[in-house]
C-alpha atoms as a PDB file:
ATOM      1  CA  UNK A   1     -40.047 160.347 -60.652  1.00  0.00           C
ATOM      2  CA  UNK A   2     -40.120 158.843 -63.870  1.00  0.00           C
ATOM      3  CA  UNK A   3     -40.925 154.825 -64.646  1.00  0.00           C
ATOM      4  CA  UNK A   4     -39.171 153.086 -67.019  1.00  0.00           C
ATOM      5  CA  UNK A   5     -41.275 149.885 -68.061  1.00  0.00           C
ATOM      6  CA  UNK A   6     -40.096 147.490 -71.574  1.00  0.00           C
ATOM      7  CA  UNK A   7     -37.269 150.976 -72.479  1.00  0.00           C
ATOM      8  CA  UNK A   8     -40.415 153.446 -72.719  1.00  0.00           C
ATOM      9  CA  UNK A   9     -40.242 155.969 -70.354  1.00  0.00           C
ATOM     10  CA  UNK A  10     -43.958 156.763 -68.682  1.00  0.00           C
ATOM     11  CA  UNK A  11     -45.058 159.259 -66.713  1.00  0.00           C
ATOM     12  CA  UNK A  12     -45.413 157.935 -62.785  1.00  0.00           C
ATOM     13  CA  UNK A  13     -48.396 155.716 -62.241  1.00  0.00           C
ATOM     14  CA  UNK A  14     -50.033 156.702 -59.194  1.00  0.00           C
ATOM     15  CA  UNK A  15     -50.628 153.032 -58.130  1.00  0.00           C
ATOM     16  CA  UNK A  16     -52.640 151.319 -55.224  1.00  0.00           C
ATOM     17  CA  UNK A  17     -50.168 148.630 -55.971  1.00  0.00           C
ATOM     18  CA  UNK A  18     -47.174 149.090 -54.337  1.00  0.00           C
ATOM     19  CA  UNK A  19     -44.188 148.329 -57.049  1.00  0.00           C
ATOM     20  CA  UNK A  20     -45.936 145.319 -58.795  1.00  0.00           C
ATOM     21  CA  UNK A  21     -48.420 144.146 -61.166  1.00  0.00           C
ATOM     22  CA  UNK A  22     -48.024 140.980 -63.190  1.00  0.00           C
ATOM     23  CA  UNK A  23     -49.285 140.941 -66.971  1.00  0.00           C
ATOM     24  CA  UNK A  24     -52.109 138.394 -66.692  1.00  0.00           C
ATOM     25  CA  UNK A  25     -53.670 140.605 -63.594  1.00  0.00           C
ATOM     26  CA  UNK A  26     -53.703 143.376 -65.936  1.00  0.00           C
ATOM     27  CA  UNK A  27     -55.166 141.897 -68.524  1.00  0.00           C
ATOM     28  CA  UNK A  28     -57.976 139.826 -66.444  1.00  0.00           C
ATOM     29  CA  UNK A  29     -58.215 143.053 -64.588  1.00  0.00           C
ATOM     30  CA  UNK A  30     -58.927 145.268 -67.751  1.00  0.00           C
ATOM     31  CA  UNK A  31     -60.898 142.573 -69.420  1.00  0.00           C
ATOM     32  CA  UNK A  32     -63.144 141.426 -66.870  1.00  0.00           C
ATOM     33  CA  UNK A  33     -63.939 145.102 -66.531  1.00  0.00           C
ATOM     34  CA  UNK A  34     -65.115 145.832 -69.486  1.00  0.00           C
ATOM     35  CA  UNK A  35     -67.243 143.052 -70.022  1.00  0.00           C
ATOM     36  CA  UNK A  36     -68.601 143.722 -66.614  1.00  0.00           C
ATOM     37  CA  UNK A  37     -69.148 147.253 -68.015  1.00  0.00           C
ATOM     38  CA  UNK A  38     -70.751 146.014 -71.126  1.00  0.00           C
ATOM     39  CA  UNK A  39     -72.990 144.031 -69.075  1.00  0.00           C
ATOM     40  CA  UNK A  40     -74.318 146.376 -66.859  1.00  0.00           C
ATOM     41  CA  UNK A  41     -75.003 148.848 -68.871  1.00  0.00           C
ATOM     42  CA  UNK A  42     -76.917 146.154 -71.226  1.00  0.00           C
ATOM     43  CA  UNK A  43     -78.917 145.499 -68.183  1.00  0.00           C
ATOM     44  CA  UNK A  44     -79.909 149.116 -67.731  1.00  0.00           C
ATOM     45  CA  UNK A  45     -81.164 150.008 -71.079  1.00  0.00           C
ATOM     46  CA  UNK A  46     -83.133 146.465 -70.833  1.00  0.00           C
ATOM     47  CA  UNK A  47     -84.391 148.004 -67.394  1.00  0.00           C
ATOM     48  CA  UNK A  48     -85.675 151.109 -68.869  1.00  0.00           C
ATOM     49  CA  UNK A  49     -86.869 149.504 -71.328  1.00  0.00           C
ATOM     50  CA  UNK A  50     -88.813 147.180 -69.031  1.00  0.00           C
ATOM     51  CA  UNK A  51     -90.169 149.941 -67.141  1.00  0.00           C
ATOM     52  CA  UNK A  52     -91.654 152.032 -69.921  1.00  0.00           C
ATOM     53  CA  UNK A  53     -93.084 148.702 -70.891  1.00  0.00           C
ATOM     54  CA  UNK A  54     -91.542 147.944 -73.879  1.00  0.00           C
ATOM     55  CA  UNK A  55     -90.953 144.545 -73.187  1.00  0.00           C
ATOM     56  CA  UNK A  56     -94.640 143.384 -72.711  1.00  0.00           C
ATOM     57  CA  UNK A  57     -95.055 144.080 -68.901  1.00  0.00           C
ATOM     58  CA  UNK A  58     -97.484 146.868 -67.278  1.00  0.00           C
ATOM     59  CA  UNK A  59     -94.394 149.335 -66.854  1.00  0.00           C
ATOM     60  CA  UNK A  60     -92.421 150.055 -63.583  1.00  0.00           C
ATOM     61  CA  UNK A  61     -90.853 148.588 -61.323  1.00  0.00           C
ATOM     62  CA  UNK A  62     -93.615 146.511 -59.298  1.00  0.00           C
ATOM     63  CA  UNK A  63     -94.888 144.708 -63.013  1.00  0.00           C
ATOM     64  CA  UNK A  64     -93.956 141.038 -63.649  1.00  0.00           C
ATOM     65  CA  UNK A  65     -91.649 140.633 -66.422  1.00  0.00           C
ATOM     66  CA  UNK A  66     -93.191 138.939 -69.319  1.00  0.00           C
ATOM     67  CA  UNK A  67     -90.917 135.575 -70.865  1.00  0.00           C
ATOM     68  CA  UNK A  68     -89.255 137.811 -72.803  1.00  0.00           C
ATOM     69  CA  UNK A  69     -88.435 140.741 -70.457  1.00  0.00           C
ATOM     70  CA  UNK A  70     -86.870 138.053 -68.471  1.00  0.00           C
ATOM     71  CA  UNK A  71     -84.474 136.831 -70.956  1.00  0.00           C
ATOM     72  CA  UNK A  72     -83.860 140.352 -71.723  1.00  0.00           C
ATOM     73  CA  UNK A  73     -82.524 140.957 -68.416  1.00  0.00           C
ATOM     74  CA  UNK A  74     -81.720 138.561 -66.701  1.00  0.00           C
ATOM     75  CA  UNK A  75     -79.179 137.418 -69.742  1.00  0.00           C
ATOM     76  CA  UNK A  76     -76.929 140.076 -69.014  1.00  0.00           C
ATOM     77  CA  UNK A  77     -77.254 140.069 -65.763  1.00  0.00           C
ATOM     78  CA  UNK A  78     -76.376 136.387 -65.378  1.00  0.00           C
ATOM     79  CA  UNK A  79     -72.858 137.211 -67.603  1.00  0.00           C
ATOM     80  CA  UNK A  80     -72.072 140.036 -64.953  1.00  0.00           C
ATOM     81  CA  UNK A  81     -71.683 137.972 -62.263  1.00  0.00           C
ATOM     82  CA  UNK A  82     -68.553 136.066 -63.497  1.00  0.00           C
ATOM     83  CA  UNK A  83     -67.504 139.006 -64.846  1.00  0.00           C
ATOM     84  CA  UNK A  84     -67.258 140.950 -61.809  1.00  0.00           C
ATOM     85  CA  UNK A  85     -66.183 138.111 -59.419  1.00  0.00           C
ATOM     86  CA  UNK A  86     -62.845 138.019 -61.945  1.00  0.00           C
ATOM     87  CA  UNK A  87     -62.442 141.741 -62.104  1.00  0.00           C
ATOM     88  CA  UNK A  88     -62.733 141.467 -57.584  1.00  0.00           C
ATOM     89  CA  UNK A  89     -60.081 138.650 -57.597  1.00  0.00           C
ATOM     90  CA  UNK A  90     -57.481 140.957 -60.105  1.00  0.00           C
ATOM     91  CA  UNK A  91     -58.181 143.991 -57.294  1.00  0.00           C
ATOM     92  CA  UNK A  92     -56.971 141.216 -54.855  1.00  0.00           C
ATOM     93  CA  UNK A  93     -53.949 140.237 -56.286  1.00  0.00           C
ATOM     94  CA  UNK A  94     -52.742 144.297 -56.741  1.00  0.00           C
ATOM     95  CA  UNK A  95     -54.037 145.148 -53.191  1.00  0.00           C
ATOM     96  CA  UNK A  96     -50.639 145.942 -51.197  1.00  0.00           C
ATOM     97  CA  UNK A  97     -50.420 143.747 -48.064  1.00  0.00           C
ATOM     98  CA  UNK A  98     -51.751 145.810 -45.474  1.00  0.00           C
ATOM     99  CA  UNK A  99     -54.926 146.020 -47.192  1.00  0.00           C
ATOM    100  CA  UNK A 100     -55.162 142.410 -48.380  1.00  0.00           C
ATOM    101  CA  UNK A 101     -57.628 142.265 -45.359  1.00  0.00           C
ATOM    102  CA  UNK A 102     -60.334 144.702 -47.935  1.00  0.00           C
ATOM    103  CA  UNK A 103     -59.959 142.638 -51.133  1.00  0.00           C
ATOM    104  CA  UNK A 104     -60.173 139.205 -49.238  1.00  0.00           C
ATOM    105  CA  UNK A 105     -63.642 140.452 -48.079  1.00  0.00           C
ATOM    106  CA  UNK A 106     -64.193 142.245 -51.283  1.00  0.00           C
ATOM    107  CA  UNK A 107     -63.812 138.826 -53.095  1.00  0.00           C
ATOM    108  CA  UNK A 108     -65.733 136.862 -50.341  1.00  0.00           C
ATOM    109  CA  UNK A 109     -68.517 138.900 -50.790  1.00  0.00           C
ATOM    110  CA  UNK A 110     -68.196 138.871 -54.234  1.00  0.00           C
ATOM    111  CA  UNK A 111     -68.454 135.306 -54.411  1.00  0.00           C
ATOM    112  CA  UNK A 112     -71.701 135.301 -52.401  1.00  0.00           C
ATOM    113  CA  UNK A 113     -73.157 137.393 -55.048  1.00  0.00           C
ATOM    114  CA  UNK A 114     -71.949 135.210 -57.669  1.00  0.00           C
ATOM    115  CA  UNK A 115     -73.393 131.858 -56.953  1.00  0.00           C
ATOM    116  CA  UNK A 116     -77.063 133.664 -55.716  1.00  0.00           C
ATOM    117  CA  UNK A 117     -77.752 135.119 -58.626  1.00  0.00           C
ATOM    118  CA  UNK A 118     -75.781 132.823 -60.776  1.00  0.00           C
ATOM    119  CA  UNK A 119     -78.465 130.242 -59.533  1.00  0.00           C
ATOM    120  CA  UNK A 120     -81.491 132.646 -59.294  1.00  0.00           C
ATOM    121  CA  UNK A 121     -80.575 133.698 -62.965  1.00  0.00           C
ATOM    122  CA  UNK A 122     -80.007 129.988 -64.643  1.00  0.00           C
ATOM    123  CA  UNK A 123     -83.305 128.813 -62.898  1.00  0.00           C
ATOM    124  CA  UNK A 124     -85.458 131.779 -64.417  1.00  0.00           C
ATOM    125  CA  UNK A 125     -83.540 131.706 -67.400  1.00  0.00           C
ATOM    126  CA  UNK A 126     -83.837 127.592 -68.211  1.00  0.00           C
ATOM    127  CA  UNK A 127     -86.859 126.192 -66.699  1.00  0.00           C
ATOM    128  CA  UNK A 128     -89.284 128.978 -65.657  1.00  0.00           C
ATOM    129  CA  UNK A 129     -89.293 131.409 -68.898  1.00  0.00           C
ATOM    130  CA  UNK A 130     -89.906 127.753 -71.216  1.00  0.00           C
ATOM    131  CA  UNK A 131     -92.560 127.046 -68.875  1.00  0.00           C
ATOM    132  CA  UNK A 132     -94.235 131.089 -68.629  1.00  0.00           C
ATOM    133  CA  UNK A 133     -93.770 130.991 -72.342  1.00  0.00           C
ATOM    134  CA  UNK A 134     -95.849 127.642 -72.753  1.00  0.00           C
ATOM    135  CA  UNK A 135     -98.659 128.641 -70.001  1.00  0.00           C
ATOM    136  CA  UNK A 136     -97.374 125.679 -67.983  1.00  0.00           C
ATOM    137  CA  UNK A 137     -97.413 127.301 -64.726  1.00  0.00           C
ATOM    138  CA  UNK A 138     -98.364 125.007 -62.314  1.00  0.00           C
ATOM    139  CA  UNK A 139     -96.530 123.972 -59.428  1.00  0.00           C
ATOM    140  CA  UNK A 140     -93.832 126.766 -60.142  1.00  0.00           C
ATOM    141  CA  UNK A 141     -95.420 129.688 -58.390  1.00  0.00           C
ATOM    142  CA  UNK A 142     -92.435 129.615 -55.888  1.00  0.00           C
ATOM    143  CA  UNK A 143     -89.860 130.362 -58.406  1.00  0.00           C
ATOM    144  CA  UNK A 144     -92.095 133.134 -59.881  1.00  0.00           C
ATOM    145  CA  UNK A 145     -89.467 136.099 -60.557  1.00  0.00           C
ATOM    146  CA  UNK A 146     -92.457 138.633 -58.858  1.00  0.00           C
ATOM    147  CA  UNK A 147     -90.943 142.115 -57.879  1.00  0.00           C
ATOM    148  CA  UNK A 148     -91.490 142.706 -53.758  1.00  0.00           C
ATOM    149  CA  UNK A 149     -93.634 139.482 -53.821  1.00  0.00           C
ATOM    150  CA  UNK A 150     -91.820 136.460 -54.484  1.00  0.00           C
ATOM    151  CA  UNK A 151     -88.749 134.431 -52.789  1.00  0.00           C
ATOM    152  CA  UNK A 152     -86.169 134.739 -55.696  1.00  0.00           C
ATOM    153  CA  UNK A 153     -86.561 138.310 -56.117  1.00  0.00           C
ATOM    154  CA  UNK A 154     -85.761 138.583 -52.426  1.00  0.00           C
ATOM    155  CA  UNK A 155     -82.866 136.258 -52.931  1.00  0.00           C
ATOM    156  CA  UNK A 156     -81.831 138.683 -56.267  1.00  0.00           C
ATOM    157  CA  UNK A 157     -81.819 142.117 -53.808  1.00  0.00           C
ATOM    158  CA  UNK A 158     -80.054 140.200 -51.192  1.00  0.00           C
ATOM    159  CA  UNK A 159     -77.201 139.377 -53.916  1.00  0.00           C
ATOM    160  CA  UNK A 160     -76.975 142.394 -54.692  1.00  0.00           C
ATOM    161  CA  UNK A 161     -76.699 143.431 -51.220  1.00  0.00           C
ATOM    162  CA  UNK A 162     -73.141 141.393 -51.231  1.00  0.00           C
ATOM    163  CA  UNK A 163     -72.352 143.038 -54.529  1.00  0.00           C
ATOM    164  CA  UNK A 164     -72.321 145.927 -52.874  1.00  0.00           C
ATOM    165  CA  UNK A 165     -70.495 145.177 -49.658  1.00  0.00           C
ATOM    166  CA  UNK A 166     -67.792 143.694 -52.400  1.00  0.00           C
ATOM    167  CA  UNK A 167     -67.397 146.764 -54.044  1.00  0.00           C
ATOM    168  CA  UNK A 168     -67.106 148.978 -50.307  1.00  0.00           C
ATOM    169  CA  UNK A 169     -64.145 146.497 -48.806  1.00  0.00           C
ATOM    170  CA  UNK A 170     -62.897 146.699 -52.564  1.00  0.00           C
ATOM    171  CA  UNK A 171     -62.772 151.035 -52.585  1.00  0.00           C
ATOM    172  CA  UNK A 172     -60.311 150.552 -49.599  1.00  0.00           C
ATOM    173  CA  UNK A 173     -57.836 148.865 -51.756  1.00  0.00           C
ATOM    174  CA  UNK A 174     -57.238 152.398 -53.683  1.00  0.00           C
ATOM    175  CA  UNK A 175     -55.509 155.242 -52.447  1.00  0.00           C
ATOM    176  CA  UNK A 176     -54.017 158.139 -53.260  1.00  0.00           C
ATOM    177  CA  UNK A 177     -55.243 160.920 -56.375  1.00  0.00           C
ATOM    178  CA  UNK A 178     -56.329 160.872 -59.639  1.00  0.00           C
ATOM    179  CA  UNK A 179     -57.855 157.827 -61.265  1.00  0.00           C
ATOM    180  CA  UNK A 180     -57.544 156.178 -57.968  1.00  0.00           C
ATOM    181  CA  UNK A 181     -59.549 158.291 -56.378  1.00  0.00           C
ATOM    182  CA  UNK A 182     -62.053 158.281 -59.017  1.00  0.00           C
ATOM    183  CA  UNK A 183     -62.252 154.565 -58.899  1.00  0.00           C
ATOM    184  CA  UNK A 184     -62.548 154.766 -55.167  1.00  0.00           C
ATOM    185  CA  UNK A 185     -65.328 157.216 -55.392  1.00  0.00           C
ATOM    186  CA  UNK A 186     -67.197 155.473 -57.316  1.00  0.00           C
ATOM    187  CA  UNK A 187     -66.537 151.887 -55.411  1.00  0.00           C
ATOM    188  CA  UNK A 188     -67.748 153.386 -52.302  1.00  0.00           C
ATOM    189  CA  UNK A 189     -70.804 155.037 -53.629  1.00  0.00           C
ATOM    190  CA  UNK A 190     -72.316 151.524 -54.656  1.00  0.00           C
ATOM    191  CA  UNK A 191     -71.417 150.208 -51.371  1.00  0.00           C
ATOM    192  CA  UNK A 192     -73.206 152.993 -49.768  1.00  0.00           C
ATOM    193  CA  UNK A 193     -76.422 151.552 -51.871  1.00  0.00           C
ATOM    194  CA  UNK A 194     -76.373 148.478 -49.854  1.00  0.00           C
ATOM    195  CA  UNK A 195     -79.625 149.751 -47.336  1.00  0.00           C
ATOM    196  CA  UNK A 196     -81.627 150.908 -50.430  1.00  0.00           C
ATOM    197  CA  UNK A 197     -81.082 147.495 -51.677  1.00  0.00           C
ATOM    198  CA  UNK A 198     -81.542 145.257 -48.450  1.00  0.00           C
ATOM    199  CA  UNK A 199     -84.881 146.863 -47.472  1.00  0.00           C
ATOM    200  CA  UNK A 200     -86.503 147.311 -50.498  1.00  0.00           C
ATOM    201  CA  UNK A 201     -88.330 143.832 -49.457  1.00  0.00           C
ATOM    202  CA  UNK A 202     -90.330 146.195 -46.905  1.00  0.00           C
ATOM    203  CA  UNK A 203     -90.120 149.779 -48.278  1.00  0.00           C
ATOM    204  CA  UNK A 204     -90.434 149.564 -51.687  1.00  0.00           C
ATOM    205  CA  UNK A 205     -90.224 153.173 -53.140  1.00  0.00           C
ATOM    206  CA  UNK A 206     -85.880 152.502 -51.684  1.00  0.00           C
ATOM    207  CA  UNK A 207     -85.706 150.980 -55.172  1.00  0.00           C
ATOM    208  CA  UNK A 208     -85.544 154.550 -57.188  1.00  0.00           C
ATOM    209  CA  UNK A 209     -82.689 155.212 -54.781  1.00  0.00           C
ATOM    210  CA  UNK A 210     -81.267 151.680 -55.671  1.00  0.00           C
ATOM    211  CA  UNK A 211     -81.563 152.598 -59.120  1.00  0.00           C
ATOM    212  CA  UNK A 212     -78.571 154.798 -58.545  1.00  0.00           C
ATOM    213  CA  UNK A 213     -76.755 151.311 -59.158  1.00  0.00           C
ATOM    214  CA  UNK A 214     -77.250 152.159 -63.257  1.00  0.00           C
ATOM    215  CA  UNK A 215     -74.527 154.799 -62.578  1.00  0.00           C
ATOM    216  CA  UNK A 216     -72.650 153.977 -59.837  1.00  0.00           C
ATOM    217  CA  UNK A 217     -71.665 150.327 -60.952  1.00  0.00           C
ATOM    218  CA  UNK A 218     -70.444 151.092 -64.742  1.00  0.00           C
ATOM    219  CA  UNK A 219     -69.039 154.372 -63.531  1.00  0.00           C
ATOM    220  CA  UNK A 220     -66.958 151.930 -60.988  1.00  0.00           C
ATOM    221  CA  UNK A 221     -66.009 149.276 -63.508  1.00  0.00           C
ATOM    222  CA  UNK A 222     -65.292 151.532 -66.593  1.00  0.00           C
ATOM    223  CA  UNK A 223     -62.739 153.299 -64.298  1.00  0.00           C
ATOM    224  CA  UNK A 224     -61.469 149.927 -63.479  1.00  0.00           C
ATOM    225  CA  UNK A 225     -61.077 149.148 -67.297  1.00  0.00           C
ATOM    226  CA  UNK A 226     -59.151 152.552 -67.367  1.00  0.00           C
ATOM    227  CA  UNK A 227     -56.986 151.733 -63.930  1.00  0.00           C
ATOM    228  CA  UNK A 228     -55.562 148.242 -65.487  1.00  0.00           C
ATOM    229  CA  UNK A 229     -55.415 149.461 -68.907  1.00  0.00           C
ATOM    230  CA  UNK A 230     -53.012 151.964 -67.785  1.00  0.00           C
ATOM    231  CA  UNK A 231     -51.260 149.853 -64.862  1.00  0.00           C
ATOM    232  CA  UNK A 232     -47.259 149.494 -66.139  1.00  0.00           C
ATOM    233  CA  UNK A 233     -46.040 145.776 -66.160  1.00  0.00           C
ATOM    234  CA  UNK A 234     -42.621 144.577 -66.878  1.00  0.00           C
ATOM    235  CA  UNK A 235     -41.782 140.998 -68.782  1.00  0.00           C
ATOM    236  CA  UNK A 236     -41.690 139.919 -65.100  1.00  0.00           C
ATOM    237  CA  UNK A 237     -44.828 141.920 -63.538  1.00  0.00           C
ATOM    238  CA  UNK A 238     -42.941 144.354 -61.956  1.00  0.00           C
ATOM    239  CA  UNK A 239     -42.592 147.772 -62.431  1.00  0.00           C
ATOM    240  CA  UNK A 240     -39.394 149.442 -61.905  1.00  0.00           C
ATOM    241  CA  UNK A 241     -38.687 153.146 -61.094  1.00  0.00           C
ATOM    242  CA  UNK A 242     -36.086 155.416 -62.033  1.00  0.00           C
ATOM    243  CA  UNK A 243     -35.381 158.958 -60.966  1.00  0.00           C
END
């Protein structure tokens, strides 16, 4: 089989899709992937970076962040979450309708993630670093960003506990070989992070098996960008076969 999209003749997209795909899912699809890719992997070099202690902390993973580790990571990591919440709602709308169930929990629990970090992230990043960065901390210990020791970094791990969870009801939406299963693969091996993330509150050494995330995650959205870049659309969003 052979699909003819706009008079071009393309070889047969091996869809999760169905028949259909409309042009601005496609291109919030592709879009919100990459930035979400872009973001990510921003936040990983900052990571490293952090943990050698190039940013002014102690080095690994238990050191407060200095003011400007924060903003260094926390930047990118507050653009991601928009960014991924888009790129969840474009797997939605291509999900066939027997597996509408996955992506309306993918996006739910995308959502979650979203506004907990989305918060977490804005506080850190517009009233504690000022205040850090002027040695006015009194009264904010609370909202300290402490790893393992502090309320907002156990709100951050629990958002990304959601993310995850998001991204396992999301694998279920793809099926089938080739880039589909390569975008399912890599969907469901974040999910399966969720445990390493939840309980690194209590066991703290779960993190370097967290940190699988810095591959897991881009490898899932770069796919994405590479799924809805190649996803055919008609004038009308629908793709039409021909033998």
């Amino acid at each position: 089989m052979k699909q003819r999209v706009a008079n071009i003749t393309l070889p047969a997209f091996d869809a999760a899709i169905g028949d259909a795909i409309s042009r601005s899912t496609r291109s919030a699809g592709f879009w919100s992937a990459v930035l979400a890719t872009v973001f990510s992997v921003t936040y990983v070099v900052a990571q490293i970076a952090e943990w050698i202690g190039l940013l002014g902390s102690r080095g690994g993973p238990e050191s407060a962040s200095t003011p400007l580790g924060l903003v260094v990571l926390l930047t990118p990591s507050l653009l991601l979450g928009p960014s991924f919440l888009v790129l969840t709602l474009s797997i939605h709308e291509l999900s066939t309708s027997d597996r509408k169930i996955w992506s309306h929990a993918a996006v739910a629990f995308a959502t979650v993630y979203t506004a907990m970090i989305s918060i977490n992230y804005f506080v850190q990043l517009a009233w504690v670093v000022p205040r850090l960065a002027a040695g006015r901390t009194q009264g904010m210990e609370p909202f300290l960003f402490t790893p393992f020791d502090s309320f907002l970094y156990a709100v951050d791990i629990l958002g990304y506990s959601f993310m995850s969870l998001a991204t396992l009801f999301a694998a279920m939406v793809f099926h089938g070989r080739g880039l589909n299963r390569i975008v399912r693969i890599f969907l469901v091996a974040n999910g399966l992070l969720v445990p390493f993330l939840a309980l690194q509150m209590y066991f703290h050494s779960l993190i370097w098996v967290a940190a699988l995330w810095a591959v897991t995650f881009p490898g899932a959205t770069w796919s994405l960008a590479l799924f809805f870049w190649r996803a055919p659309t008609n004038s009308r969003g629908r793709v039409h076969a021909a033998a």
